[in-house]
N, C-alpha and C. Protein backbone atom coordinates (compact mmCIF):
# COMPACT_ATOMS: atom_id res chain seq x y z
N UNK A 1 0.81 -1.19 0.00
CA UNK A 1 0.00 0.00 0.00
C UNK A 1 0.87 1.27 0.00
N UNK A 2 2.03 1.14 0.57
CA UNK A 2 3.05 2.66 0.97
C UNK A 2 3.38 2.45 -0.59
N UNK A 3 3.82 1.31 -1.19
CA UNK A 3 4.26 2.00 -2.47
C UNK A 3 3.55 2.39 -3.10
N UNK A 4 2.41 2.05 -3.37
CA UNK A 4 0.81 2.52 -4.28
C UNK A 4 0.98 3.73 -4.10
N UNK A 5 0.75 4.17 -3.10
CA UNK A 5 0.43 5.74 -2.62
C UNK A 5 1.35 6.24 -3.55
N UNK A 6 3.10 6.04 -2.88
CA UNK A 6 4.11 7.12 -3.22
C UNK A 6 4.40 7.25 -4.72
N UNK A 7 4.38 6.50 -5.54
CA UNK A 7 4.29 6.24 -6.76
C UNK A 7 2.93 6.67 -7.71
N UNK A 8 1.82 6.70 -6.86
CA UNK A 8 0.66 7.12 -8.28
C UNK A 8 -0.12 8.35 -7.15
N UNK A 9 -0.58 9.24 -8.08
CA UNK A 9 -1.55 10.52 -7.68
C UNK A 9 -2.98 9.78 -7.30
N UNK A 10 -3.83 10.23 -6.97
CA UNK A 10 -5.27 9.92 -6.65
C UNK A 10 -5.97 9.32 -7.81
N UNK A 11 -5.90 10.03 -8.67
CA UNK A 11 -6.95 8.96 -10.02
C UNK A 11 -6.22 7.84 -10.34
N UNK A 12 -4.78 7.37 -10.38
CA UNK A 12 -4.40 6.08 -10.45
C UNK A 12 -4.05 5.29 -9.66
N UNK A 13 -4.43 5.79 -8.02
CA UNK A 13 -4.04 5.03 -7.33
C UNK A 13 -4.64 3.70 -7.34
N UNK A 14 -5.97 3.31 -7.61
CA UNK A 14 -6.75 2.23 -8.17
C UNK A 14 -6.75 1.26 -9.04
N UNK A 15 -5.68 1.75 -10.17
CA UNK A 15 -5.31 1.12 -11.27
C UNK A 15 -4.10 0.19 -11.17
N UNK A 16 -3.27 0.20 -9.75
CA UNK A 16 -2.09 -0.18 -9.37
C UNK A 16 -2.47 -1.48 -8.31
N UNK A 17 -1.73 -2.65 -8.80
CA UNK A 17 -2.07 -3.70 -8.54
C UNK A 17 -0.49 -4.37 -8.22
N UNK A 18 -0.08 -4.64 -6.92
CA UNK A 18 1.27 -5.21 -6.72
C UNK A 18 0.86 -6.80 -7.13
N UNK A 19 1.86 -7.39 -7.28
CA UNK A 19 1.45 -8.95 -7.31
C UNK A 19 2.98 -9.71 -6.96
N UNK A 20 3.13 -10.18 -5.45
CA UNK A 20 4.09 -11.31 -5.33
C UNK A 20 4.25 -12.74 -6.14
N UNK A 21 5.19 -12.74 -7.04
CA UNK A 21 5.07 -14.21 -7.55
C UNK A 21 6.85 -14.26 -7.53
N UNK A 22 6.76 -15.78 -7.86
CA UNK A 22 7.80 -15.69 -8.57
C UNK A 22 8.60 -15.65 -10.08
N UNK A 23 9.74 -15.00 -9.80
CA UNK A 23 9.57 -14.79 -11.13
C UNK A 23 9.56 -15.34 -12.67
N UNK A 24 10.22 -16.62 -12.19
CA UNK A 24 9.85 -17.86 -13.42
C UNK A 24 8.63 -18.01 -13.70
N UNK A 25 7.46 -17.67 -12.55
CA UNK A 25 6.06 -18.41 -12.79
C UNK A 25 5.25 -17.26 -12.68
N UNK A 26 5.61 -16.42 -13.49
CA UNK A 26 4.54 -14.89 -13.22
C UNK A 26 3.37 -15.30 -13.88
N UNK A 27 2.06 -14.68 -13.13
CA UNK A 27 0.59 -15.29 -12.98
C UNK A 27 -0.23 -14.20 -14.00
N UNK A 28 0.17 -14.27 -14.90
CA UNK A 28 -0.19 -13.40 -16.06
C UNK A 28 -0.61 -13.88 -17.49
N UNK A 29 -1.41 -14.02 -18.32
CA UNK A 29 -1.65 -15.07 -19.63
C UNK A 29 -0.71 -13.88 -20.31
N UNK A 30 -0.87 -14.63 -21.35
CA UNK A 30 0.25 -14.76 -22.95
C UNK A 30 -0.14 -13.01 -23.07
N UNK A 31 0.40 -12.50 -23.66
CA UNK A 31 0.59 -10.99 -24.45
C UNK A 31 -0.56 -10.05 -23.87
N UNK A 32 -0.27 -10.11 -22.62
CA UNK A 32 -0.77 -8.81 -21.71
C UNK A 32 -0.44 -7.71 -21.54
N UNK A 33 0.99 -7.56 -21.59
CA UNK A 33 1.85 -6.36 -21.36
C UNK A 33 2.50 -5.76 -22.85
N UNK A 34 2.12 -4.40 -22.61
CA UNK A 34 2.49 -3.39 -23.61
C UNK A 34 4.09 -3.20 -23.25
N UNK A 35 4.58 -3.05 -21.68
CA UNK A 35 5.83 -2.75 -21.79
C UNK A 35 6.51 -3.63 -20.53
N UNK A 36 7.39 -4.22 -20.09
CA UNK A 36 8.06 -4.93 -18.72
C UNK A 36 9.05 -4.41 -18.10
N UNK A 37 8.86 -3.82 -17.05
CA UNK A 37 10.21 -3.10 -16.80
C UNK A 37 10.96 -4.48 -15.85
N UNK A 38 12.30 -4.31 -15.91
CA UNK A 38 13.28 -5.37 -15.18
C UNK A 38 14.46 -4.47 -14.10
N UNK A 39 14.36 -4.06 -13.36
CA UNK A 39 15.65 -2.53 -12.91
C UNK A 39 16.06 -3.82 -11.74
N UNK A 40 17.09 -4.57 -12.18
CA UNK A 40 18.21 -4.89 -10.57
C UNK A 40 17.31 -6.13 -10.17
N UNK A 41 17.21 -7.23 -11.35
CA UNK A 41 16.47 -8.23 -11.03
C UNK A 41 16.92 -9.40 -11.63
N UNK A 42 17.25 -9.99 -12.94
CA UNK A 42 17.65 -10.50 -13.53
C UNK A 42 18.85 -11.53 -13.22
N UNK A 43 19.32 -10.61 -12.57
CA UNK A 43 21.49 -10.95 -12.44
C UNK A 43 21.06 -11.51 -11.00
N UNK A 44 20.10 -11.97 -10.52
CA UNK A 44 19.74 -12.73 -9.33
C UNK A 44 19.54 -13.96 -9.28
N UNK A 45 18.91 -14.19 -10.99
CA UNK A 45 18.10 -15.89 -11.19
C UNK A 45 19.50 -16.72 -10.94
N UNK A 46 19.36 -17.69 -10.38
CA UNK A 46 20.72 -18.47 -9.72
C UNK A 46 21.25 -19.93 -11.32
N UNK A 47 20.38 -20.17 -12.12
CA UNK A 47 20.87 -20.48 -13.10
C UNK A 47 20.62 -20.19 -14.48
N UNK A 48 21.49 -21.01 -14.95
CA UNK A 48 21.64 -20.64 -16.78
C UNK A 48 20.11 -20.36 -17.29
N UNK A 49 19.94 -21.94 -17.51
CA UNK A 49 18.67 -22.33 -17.73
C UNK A 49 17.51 -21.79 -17.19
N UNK A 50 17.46 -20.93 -15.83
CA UNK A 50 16.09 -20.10 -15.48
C UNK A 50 16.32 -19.38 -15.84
N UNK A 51 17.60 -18.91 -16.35
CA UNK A 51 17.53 -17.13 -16.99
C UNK A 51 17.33 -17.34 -18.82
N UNK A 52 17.37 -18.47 -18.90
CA UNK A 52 17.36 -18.28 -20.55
C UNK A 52 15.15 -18.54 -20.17
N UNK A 53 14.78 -19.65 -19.66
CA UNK A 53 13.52 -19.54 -19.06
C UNK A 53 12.72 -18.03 -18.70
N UNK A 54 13.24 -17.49 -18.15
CA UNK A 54 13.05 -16.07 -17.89
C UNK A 54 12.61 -15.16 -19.30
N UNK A 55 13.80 -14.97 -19.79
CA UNK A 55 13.36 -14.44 -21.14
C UNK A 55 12.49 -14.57 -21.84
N UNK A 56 12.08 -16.05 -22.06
CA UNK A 56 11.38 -16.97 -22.96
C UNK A 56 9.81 -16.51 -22.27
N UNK A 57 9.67 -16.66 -20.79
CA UNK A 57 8.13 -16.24 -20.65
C UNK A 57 8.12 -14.55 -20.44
N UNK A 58 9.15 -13.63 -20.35
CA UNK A 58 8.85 -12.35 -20.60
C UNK A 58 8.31 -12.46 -22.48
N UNK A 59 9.11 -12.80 -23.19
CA UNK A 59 8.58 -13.20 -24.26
C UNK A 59 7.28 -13.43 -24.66
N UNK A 60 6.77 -14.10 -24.24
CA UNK A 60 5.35 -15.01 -23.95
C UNK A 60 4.39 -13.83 -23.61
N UNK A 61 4.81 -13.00 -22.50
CA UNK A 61 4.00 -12.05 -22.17
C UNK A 61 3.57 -10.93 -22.68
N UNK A 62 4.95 -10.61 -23.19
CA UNK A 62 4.43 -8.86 -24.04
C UNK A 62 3.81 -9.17 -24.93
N UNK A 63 2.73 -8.59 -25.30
CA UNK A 63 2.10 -8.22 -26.80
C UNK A 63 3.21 -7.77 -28.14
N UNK A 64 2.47 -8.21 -29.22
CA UNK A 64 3.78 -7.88 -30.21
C UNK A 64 3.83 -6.72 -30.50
N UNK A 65 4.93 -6.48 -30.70
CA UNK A 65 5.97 -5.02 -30.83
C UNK A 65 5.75 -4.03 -29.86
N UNK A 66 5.90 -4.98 -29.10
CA UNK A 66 5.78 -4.18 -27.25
C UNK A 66 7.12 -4.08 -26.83
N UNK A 67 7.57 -3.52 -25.82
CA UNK A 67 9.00 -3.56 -25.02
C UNK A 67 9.32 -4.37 -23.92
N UNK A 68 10.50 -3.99 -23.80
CA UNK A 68 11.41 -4.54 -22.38
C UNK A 68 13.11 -3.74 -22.22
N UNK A 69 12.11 -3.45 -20.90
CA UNK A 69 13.42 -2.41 -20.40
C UNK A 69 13.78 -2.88 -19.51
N UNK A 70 15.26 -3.42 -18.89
CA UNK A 70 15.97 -3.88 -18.10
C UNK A 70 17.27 -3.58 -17.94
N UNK A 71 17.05 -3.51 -16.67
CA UNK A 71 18.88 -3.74 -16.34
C UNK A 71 19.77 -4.49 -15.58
N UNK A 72 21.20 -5.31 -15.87
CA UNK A 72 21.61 -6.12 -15.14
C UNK A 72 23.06 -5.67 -14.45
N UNK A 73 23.53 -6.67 -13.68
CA UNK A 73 25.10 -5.90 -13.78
C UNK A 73 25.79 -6.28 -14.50
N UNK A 74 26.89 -5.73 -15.17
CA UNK A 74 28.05 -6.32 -16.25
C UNK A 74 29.23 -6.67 -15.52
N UNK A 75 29.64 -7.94 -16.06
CA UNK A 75 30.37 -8.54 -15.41
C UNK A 75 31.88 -7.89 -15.58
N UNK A 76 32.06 -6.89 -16.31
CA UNK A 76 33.70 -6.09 -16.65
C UNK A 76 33.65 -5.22 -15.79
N UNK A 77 32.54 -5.02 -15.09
CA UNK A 77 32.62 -3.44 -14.62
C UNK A 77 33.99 -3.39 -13.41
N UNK A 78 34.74 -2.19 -13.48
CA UNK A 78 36.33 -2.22 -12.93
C UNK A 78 36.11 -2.61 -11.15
N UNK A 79 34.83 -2.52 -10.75
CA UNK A 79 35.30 -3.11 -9.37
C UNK A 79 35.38 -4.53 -9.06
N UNK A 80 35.06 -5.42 -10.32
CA UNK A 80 34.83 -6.50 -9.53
C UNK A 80 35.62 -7.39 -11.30
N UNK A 81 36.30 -6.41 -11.62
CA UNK A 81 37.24 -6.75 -12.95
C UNK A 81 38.30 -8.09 -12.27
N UNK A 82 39.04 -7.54 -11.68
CA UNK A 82 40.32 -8.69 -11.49
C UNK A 82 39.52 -9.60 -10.58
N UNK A 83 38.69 -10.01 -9.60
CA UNK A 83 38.05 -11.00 -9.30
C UNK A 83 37.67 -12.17 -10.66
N UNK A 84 36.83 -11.15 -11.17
CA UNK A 84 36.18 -12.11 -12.51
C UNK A 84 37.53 -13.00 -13.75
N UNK A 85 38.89 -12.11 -13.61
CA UNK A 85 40.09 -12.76 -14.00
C UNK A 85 40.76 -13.50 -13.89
N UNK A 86 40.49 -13.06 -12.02
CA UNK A 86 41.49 -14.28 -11.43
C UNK A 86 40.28 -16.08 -11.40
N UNK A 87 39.25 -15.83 -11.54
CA UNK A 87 38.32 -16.76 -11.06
C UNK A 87 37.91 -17.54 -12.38
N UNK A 88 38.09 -16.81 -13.69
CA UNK A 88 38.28 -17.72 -15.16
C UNK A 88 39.64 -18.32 -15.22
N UNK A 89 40.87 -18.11 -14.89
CA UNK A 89 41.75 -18.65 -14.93
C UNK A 89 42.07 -19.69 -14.16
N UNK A 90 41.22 -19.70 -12.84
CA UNK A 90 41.52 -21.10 -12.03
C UNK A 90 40.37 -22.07 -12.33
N UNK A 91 39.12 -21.39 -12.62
CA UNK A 91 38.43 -22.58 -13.47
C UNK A 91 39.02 -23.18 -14.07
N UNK A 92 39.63 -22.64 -15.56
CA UNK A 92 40.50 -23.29 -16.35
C UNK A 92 41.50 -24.23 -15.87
N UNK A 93 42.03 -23.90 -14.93
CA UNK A 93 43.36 -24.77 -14.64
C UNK A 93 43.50 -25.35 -12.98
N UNK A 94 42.57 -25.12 -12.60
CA UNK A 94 42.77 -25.67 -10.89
C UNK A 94 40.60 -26.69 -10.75
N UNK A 95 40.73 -27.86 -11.41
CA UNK A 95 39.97 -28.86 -10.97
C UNK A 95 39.49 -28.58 -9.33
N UNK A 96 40.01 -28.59 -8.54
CA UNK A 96 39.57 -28.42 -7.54
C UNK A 96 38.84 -27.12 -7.03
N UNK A 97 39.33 -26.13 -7.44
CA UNK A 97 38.83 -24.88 -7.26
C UNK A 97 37.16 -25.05 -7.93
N UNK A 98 37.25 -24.83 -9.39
CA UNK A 98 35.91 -25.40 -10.01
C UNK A 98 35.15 -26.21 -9.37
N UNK A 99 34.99 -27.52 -8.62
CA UNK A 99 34.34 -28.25 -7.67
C UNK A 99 33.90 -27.52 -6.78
N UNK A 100 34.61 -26.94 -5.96
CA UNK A 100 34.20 -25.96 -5.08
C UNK A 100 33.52 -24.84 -4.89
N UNK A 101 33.60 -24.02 -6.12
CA UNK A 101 32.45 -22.83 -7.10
C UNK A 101 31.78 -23.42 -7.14
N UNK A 102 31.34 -25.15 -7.88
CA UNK A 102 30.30 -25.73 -8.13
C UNK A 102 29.57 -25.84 -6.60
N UNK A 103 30.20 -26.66 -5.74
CA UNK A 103 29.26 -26.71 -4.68
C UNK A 103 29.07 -25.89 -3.66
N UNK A 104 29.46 -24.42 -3.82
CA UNK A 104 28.81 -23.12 -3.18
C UNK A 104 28.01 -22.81 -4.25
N UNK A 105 27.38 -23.08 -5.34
CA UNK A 105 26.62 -22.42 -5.91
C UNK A 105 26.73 -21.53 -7.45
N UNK A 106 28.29 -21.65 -7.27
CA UNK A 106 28.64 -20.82 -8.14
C UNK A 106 28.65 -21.63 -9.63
N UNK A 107 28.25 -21.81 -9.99
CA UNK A 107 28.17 -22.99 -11.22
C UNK A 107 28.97 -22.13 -12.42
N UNK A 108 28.60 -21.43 -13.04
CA UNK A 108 28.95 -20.71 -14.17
C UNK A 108 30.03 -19.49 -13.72
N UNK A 109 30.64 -19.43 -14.84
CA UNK A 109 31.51 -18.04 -15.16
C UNK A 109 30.89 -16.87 -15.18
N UNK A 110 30.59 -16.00 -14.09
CA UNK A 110 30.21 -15.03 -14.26
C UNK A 110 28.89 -14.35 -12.71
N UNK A 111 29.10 -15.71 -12.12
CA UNK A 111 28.61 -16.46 -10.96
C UNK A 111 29.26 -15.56 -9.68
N UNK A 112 28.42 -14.93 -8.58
CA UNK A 112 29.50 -14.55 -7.61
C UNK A 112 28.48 -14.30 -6.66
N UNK A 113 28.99 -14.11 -5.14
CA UNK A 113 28.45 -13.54 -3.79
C UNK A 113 29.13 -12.88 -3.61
N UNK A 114 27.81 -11.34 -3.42
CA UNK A 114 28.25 -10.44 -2.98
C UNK A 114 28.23 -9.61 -1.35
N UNK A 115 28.94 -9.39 -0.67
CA UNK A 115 28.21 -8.55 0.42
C UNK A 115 27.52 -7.58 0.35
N UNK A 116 26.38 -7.84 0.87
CA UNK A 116 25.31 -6.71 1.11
C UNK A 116 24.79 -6.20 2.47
N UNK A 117 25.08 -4.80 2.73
CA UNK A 117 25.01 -5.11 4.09
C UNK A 117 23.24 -4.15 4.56
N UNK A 118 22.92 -4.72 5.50
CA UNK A 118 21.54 -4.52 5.81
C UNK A 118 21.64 -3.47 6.78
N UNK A 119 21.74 -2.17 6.41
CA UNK A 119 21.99 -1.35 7.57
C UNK A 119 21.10 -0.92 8.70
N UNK A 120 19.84 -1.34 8.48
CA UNK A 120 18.92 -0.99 9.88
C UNK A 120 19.10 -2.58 10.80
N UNK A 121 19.85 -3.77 10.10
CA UNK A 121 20.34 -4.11 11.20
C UNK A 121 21.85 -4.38 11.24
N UNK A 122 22.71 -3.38 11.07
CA UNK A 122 24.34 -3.86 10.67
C UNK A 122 24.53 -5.11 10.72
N UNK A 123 23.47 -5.44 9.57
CA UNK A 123 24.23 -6.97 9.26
C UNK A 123 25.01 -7.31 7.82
N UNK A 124 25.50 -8.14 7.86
CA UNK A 124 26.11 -8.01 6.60
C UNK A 124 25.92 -9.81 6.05
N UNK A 125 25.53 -10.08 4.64
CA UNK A 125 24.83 -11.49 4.18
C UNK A 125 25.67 -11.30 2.67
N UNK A 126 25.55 -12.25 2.09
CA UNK A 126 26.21 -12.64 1.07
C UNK A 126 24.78 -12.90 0.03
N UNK A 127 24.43 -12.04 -1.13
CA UNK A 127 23.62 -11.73 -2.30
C UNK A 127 24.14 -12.80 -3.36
N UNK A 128 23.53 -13.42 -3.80
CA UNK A 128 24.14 -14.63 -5.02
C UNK A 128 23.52 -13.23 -6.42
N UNK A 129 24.57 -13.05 -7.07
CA UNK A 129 24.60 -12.04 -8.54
C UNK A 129 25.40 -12.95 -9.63
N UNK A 130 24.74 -13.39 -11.08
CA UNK A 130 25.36 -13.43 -11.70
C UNK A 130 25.58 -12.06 -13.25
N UNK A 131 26.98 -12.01 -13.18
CA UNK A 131 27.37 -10.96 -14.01
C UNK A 131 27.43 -11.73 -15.36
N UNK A 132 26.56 -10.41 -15.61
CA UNK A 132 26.37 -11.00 -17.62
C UNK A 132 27.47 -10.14 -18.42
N UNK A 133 27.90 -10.91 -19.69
CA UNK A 133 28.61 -10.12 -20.49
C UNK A 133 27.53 -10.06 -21.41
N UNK A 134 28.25 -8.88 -22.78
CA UNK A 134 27.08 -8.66 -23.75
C UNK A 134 26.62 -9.75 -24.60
N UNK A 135 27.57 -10.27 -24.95
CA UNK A 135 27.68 -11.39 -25.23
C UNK A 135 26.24 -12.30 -25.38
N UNK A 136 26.37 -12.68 -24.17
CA UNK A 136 25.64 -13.65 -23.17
C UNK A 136 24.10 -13.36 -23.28
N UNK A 137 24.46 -11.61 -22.72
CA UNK A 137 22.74 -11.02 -23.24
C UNK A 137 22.05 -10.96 -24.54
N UNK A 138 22.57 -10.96 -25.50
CA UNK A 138 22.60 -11.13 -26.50
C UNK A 138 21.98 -12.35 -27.53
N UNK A 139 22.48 -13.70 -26.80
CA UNK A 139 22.37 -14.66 -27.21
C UNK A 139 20.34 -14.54 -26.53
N UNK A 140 20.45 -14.28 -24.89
CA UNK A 140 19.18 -14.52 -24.36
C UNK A 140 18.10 -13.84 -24.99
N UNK A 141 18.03 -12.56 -26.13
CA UNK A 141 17.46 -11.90 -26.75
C UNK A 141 17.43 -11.94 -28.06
N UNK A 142 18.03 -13.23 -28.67
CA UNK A 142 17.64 -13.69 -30.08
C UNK A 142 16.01 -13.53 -30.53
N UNK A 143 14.92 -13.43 -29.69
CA UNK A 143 13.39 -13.50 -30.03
C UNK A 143 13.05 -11.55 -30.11
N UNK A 144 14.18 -11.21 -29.38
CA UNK A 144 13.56 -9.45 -29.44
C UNK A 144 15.03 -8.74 -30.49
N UNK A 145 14.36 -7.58 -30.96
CA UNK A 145 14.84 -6.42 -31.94
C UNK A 145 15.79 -5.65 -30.54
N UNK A 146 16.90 -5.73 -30.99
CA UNK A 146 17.83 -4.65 -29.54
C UNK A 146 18.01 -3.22 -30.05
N UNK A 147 17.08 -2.30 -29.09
CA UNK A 147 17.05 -0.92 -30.00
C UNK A 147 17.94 -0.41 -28.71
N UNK A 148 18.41 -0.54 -28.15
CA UNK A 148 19.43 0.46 -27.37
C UNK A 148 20.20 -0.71 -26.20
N UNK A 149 21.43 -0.63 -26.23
CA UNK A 149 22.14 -1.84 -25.39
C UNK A 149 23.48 -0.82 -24.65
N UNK A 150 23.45 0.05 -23.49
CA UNK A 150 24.51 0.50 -22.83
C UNK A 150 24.67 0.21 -21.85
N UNK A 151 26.16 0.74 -21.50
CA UNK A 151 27.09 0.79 -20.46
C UNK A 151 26.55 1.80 -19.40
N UNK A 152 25.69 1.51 -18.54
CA UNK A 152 25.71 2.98 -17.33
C UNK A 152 25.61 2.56 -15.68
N UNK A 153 25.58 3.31 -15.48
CA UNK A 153 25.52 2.80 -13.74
C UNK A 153 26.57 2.90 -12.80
N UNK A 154 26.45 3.32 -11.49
CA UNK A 154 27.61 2.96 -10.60
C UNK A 154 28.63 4.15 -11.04
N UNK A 155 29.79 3.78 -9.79
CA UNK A 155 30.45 4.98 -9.57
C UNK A 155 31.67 4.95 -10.82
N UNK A 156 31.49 4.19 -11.59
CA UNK A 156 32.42 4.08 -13.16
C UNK A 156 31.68 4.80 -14.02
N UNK A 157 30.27 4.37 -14.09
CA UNK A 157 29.01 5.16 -15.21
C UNK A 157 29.32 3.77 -16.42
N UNK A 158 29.78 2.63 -16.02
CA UNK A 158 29.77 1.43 -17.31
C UNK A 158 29.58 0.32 -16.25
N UNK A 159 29.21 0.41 -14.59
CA UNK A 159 28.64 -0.93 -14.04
C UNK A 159 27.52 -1.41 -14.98
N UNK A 160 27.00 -1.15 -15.16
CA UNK A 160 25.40 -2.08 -15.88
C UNK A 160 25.17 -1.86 -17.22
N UNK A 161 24.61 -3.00 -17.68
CA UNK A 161 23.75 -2.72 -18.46
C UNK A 161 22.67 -2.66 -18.86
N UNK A 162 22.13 -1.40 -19.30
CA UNK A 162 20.78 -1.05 -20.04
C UNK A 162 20.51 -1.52 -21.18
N UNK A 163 19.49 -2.39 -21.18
CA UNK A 163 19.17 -2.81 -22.54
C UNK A 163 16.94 -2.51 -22.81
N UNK A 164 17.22 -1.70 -24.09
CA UNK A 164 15.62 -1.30 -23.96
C UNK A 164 15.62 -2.26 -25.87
N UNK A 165 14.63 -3.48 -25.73
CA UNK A 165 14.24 -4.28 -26.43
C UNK A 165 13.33 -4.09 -27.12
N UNK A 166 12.68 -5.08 -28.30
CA UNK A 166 11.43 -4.67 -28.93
C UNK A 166 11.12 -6.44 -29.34
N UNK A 167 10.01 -7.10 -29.19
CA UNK A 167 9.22 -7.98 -29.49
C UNK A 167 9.08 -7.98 -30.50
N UNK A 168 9.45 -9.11 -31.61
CA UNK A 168 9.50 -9.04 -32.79
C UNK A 168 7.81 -9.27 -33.28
């Protein structure tokens, strides 16, 4: 209800409908949505396969030649650059290390926990983020038209990327 309010004036406050789901299984039929926004959501799904899943029912959902605006984090961005260097190179060459990414979770290249700290209770927890390259995004958006794909965000201005899509 606090967000309803702060977000819409009086004539739309009515028109605003939150809905908890999750996000593989959003409770919505086929080509409902004119537009999907995604801001700091994506780079959360914990595997390959639910994020290529992901796409596929945002897909499903928009109406044709509708949008999708999202953003994820990029996995080059310079603070978390030599981590992501040092951690492809021991994949490659340290078997044991790889086992061990595998059974914390970290399955894929691009895979990481981050600290996040909860400041109304100074706590501090570990966020599972996987960092996409363009690459990668790219491949997951073979079904949409890519009308704008940048670098912005964060205290570099190239942490994330913005990508605003079109439904073929």
């Amino acid at each position: 209800e606090r967000v309803k309010k702060r977000f819409s004036d009086e004539r739309d406050y009515n028109k605003i409908q939150l809905i908890l789901s999750d996000m593989n299984f959003l409770p919505f039929r086929k080509k409902s949505f004119d537009t999907i926004f995604s801001v700091a959501v994506i780079h959360h799904i914990h595997n390959k396969n639910l994020r290529k899943e992901f796409f596929s029912n945002i897909h499903k959902l928009l109406k044709n030649k509708s949008w999708l605006l999202f953003t994820v984090w990029r996995r080059w961005q310079k603070k978390y650059r030599n981590y992501f260097f040092i951690d492809w190179f021991k994949r490659k060459l340290i078997i044991k290390y790889k086992k061990e990414q595998y059974d914390k979770g970290l399955v894929v290249f691009g895979d990481a926990f981050i600290p996040w700290k909860l400041s109304s209770k100074d706590l501090i927890i570990s966020r599972y983020y996987h960092f996409f390259s363009a690459n990668e995004l790219r491949k997951f958006l073979k079904q949409f038209i890519i009308k704008n794909f940048k670098k912005i965000g964060g205290p570099n201005k190239k942490d994330n990327f913005f990508i605003l899509a079109q439904k073929l």
